[in-house]
N, C-alpha and C. Protein backbone atom coordinates (compact mmCIF):
# COMPACT_ATOMS: atom_id res chain seq x y z
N UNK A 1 62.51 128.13 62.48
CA UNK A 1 62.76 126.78 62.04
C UNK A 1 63.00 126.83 60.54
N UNK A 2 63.74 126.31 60.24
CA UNK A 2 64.85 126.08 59.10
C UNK A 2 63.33 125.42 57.86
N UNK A 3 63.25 125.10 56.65
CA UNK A 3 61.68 124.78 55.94
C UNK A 3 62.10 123.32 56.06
N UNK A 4 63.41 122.73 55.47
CA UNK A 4 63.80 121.10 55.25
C UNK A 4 63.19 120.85 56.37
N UNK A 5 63.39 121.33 57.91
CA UNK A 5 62.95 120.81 59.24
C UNK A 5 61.51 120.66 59.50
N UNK A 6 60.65 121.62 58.77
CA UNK A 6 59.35 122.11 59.05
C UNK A 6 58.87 120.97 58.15
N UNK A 7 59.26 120.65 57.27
CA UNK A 7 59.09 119.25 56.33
C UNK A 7 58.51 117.95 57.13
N UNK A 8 60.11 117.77 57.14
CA UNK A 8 60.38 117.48 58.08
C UNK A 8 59.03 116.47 59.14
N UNK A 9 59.05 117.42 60.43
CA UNK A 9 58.67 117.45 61.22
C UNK A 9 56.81 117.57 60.36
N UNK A 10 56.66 118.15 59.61
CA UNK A 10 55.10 118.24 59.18
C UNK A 10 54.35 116.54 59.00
N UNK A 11 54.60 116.48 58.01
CA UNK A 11 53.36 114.99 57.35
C UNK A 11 54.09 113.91 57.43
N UNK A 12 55.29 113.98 57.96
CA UNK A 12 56.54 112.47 58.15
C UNK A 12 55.90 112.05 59.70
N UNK A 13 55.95 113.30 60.58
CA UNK A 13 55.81 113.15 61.90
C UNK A 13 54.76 112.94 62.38
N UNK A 14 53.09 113.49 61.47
CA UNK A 14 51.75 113.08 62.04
C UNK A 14 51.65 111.72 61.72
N UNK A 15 52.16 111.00 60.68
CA UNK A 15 52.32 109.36 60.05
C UNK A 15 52.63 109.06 61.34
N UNK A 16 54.37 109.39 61.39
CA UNK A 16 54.50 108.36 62.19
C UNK A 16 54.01 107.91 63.52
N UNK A 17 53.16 109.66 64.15
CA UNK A 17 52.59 109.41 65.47
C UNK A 17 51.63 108.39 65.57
N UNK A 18 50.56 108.86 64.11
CA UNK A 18 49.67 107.96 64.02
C UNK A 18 49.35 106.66 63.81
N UNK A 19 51.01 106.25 63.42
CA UNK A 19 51.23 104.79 63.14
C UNK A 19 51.83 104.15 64.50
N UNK A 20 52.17 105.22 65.56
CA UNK A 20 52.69 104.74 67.24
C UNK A 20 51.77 105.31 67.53
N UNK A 21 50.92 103.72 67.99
CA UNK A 21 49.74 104.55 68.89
C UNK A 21 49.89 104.66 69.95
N UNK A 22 51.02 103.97 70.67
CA UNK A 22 51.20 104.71 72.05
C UNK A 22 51.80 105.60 72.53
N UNK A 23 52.40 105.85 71.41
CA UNK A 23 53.66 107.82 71.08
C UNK A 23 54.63 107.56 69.84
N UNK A 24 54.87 108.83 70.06
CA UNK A 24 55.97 108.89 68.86
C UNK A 24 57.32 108.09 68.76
N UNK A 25 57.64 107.96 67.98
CA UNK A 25 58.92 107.35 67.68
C UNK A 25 59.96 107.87 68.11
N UNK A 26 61.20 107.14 68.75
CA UNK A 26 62.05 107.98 68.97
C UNK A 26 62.60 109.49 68.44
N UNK A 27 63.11 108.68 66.86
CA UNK A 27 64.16 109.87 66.32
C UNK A 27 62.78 111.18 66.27
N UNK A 28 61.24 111.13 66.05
CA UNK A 28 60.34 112.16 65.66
C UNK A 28 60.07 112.73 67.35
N UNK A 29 60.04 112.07 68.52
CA UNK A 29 60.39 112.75 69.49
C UNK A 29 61.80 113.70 69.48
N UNK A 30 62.42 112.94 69.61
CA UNK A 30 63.91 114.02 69.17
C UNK A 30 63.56 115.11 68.61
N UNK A 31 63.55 114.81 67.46
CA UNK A 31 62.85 116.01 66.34
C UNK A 31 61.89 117.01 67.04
N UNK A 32 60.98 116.82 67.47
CA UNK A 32 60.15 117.88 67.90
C UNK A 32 60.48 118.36 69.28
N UNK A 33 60.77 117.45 70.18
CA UNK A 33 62.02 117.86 71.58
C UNK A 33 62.61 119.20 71.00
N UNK A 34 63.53 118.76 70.24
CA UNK A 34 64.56 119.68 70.37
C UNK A 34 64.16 121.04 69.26
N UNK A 35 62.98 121.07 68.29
CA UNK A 35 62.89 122.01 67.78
C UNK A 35 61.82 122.82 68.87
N UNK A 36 61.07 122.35 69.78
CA UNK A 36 60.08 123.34 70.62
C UNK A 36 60.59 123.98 71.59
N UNK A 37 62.10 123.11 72.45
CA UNK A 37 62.43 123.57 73.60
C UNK A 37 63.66 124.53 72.89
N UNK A 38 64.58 124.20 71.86
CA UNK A 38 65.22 125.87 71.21
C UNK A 38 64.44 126.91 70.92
N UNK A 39 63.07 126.65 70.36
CA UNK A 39 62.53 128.22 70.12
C UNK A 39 62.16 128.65 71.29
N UNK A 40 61.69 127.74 72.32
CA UNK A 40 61.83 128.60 74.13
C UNK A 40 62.87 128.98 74.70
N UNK A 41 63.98 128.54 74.12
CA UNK A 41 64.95 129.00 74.58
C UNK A 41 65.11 130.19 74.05
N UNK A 42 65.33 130.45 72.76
CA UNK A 42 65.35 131.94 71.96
C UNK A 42 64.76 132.54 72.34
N UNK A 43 62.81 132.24 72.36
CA UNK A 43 61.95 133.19 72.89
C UNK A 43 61.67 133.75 74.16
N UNK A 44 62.21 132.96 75.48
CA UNK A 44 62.13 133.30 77.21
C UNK A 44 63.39 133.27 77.14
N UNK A 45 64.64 133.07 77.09
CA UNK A 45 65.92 133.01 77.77
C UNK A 45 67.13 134.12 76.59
N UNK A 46 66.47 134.81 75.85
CA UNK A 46 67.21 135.47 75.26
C UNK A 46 67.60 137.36 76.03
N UNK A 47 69.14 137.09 76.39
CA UNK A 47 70.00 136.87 75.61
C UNK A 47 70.94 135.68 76.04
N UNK A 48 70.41 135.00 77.17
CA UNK A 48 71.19 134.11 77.94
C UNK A 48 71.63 133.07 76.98
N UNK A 49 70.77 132.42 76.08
CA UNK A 49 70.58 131.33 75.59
C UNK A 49 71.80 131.33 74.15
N UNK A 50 71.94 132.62 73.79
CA UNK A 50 72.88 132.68 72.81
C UNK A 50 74.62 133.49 73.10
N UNK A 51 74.22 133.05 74.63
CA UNK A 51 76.21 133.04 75.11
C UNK A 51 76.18 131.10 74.64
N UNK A 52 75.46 130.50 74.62
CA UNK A 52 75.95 129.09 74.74
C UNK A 52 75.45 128.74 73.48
N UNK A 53 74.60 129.12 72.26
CA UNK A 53 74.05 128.74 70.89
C UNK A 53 74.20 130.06 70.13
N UNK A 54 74.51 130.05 69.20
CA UNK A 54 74.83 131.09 67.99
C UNK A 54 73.51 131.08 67.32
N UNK A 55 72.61 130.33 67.06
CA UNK A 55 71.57 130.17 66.47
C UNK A 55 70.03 129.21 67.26
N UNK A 56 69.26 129.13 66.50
CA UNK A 56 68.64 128.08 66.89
C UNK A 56 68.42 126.64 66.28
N UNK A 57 69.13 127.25 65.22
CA UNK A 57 69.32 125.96 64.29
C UNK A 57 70.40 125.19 65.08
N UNK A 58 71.59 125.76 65.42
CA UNK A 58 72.53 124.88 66.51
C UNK A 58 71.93 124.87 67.69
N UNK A 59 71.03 125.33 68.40
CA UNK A 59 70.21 124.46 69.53
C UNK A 59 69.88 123.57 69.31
N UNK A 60 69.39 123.35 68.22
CA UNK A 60 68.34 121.68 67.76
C UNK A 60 69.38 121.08 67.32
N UNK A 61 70.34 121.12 66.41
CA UNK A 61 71.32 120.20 66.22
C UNK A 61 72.39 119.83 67.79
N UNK A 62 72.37 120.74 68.19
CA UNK A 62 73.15 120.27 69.76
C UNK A 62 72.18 119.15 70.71
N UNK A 63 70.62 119.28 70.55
CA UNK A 63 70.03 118.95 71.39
C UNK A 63 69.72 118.18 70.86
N UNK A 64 69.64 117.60 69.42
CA UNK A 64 69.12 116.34 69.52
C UNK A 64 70.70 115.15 69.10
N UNK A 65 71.78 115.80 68.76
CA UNK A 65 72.78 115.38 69.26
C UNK A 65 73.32 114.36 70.61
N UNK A 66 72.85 115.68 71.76
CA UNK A 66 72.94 115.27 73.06
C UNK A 66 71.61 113.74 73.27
N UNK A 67 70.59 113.96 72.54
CA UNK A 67 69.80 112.93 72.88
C UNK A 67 69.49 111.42 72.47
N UNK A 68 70.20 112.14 71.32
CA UNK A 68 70.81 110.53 70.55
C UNK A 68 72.03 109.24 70.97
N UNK A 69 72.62 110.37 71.73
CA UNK A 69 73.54 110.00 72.40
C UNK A 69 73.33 108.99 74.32
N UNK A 70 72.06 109.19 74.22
CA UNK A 70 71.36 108.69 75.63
C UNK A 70 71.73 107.62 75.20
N UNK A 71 71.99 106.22 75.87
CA UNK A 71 71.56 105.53 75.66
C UNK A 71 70.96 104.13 76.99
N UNK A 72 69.80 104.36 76.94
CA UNK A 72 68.77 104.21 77.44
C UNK A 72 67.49 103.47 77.05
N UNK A 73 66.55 103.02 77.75
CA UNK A 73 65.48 102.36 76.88
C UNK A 73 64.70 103.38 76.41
N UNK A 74 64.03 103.40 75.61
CA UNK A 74 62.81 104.84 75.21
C UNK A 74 61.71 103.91 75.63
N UNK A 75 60.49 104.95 75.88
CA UNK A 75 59.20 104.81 76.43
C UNK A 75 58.52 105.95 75.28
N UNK A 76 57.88 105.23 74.50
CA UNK A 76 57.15 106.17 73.51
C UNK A 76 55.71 106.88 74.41
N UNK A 77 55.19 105.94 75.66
CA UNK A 77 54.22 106.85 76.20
C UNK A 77 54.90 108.27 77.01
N UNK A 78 55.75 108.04 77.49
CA UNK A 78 56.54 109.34 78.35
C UNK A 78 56.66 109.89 77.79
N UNK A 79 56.67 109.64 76.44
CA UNK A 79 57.67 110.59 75.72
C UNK A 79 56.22 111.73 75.11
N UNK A 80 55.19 110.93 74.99
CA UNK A 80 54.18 111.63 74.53
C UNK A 80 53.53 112.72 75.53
N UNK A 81 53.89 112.37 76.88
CA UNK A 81 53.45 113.30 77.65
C UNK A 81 54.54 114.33 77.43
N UNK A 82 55.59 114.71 77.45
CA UNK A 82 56.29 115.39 77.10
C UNK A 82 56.49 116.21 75.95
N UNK A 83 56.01 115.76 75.42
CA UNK A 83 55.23 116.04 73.55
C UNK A 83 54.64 117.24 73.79
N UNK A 84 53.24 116.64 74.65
CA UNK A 84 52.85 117.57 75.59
C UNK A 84 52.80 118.69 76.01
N UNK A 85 53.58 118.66 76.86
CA UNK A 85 53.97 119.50 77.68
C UNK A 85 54.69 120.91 77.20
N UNK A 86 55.97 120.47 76.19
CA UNK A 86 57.03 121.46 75.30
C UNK A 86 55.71 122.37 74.19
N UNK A 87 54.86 121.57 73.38
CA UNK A 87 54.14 121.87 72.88
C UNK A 87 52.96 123.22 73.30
N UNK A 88 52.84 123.25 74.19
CA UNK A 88 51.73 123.78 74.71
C UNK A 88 52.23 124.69 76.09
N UNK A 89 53.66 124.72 76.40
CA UNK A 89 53.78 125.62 77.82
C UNK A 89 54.24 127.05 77.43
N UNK A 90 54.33 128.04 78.00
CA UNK A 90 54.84 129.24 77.95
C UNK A 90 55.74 129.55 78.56
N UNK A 91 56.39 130.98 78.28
CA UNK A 91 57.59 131.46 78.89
C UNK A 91 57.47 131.26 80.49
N UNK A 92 56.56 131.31 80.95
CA UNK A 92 56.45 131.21 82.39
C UNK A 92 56.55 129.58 82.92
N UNK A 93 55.85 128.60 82.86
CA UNK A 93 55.80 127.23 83.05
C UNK A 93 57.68 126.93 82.38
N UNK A 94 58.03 127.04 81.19
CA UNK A 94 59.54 127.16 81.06
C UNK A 94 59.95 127.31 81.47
N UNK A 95 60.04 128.53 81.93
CA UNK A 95 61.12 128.87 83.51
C UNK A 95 61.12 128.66 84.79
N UNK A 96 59.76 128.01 85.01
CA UNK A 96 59.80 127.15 86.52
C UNK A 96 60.68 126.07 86.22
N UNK A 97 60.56 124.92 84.81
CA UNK A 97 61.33 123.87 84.95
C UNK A 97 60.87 122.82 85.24
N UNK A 98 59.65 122.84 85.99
CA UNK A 98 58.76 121.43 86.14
C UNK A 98 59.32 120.34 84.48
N UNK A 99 58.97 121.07 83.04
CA UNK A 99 58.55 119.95 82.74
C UNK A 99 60.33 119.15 82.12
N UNK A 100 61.03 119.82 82.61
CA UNK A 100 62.24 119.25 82.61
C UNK A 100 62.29 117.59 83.37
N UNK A 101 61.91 117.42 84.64
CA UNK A 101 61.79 116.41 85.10
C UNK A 101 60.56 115.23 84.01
N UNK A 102 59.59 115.82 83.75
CA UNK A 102 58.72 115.41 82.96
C UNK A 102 59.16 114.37 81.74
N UNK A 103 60.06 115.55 81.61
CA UNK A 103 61.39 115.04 79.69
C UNK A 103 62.18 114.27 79.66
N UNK A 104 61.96 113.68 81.11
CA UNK A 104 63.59 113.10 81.32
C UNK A 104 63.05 111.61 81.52
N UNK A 105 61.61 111.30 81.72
CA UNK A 105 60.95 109.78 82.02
C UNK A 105 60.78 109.13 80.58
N UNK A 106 61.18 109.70 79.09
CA UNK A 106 61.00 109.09 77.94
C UNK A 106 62.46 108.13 77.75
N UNK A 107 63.11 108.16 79.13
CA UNK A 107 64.25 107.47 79.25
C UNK A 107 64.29 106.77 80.23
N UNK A 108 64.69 105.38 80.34
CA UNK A 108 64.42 104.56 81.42
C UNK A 108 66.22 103.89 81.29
N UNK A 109 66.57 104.23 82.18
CA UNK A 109 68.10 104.30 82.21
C UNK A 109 68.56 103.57 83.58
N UNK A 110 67.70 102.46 84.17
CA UNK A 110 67.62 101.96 85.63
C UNK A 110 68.38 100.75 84.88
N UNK A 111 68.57 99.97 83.83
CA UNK A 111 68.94 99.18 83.45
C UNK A 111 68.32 97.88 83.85
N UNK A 112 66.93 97.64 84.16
CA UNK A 112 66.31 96.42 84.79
C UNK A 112 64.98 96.36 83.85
């Protein structure tokens, strides 16, 4: 991780969790989304992961790209379980994929 990001993501992102007490904020979900699930990608899926990313710095800019681009309602509690989940799983739980389905409920895209 790049230091501006580690910034970043450091004393901006415990504020703002702590100021959403029911989860994080969108764009600081994004942010940590996409910087935990590229370094799993580098770290369990390499060399697969860099036929499709040159770096991991363009994983996180692709991925939180792609997520900005949802547009959908956000759920700051889903999103915290997911927080979760990226935070704390290993190469093994990664590659089952469970918490893929998990990542995908911080979006409520039923339109009702």
């Amino acid at each position: 991780m790049n230091h501006s990001r580690a910034a970043r993501l450091g004393l901006q992102g415990i504020a703002l969790t702590i100021l959403t007490a029911c989860g994080p904020s969108r764009d600081h979900f994004e942010d940590v989304y996409a910087d935990r699930v590229c370094a799993l990608y580098f770290e369990c899926e390499e060399p697969l992961i860099s036929e499709v990313y040159e770096s991991e710095d363009a994983c996180y800019d692709g991925s939180v790209e792609d997520r900005q681009e949802i547009d959908c309602e956000y759920d700051a509690k889903e999103a915290r379980g997911c927080l979760h989940l990226v935070r704390t799983m290993d190469c093994e739980a990664f590659a089952e994929g469970d918490w893929m389905v998990e990542c995908s409920t911080p979006y409520d895209c039923s339109g009702g």
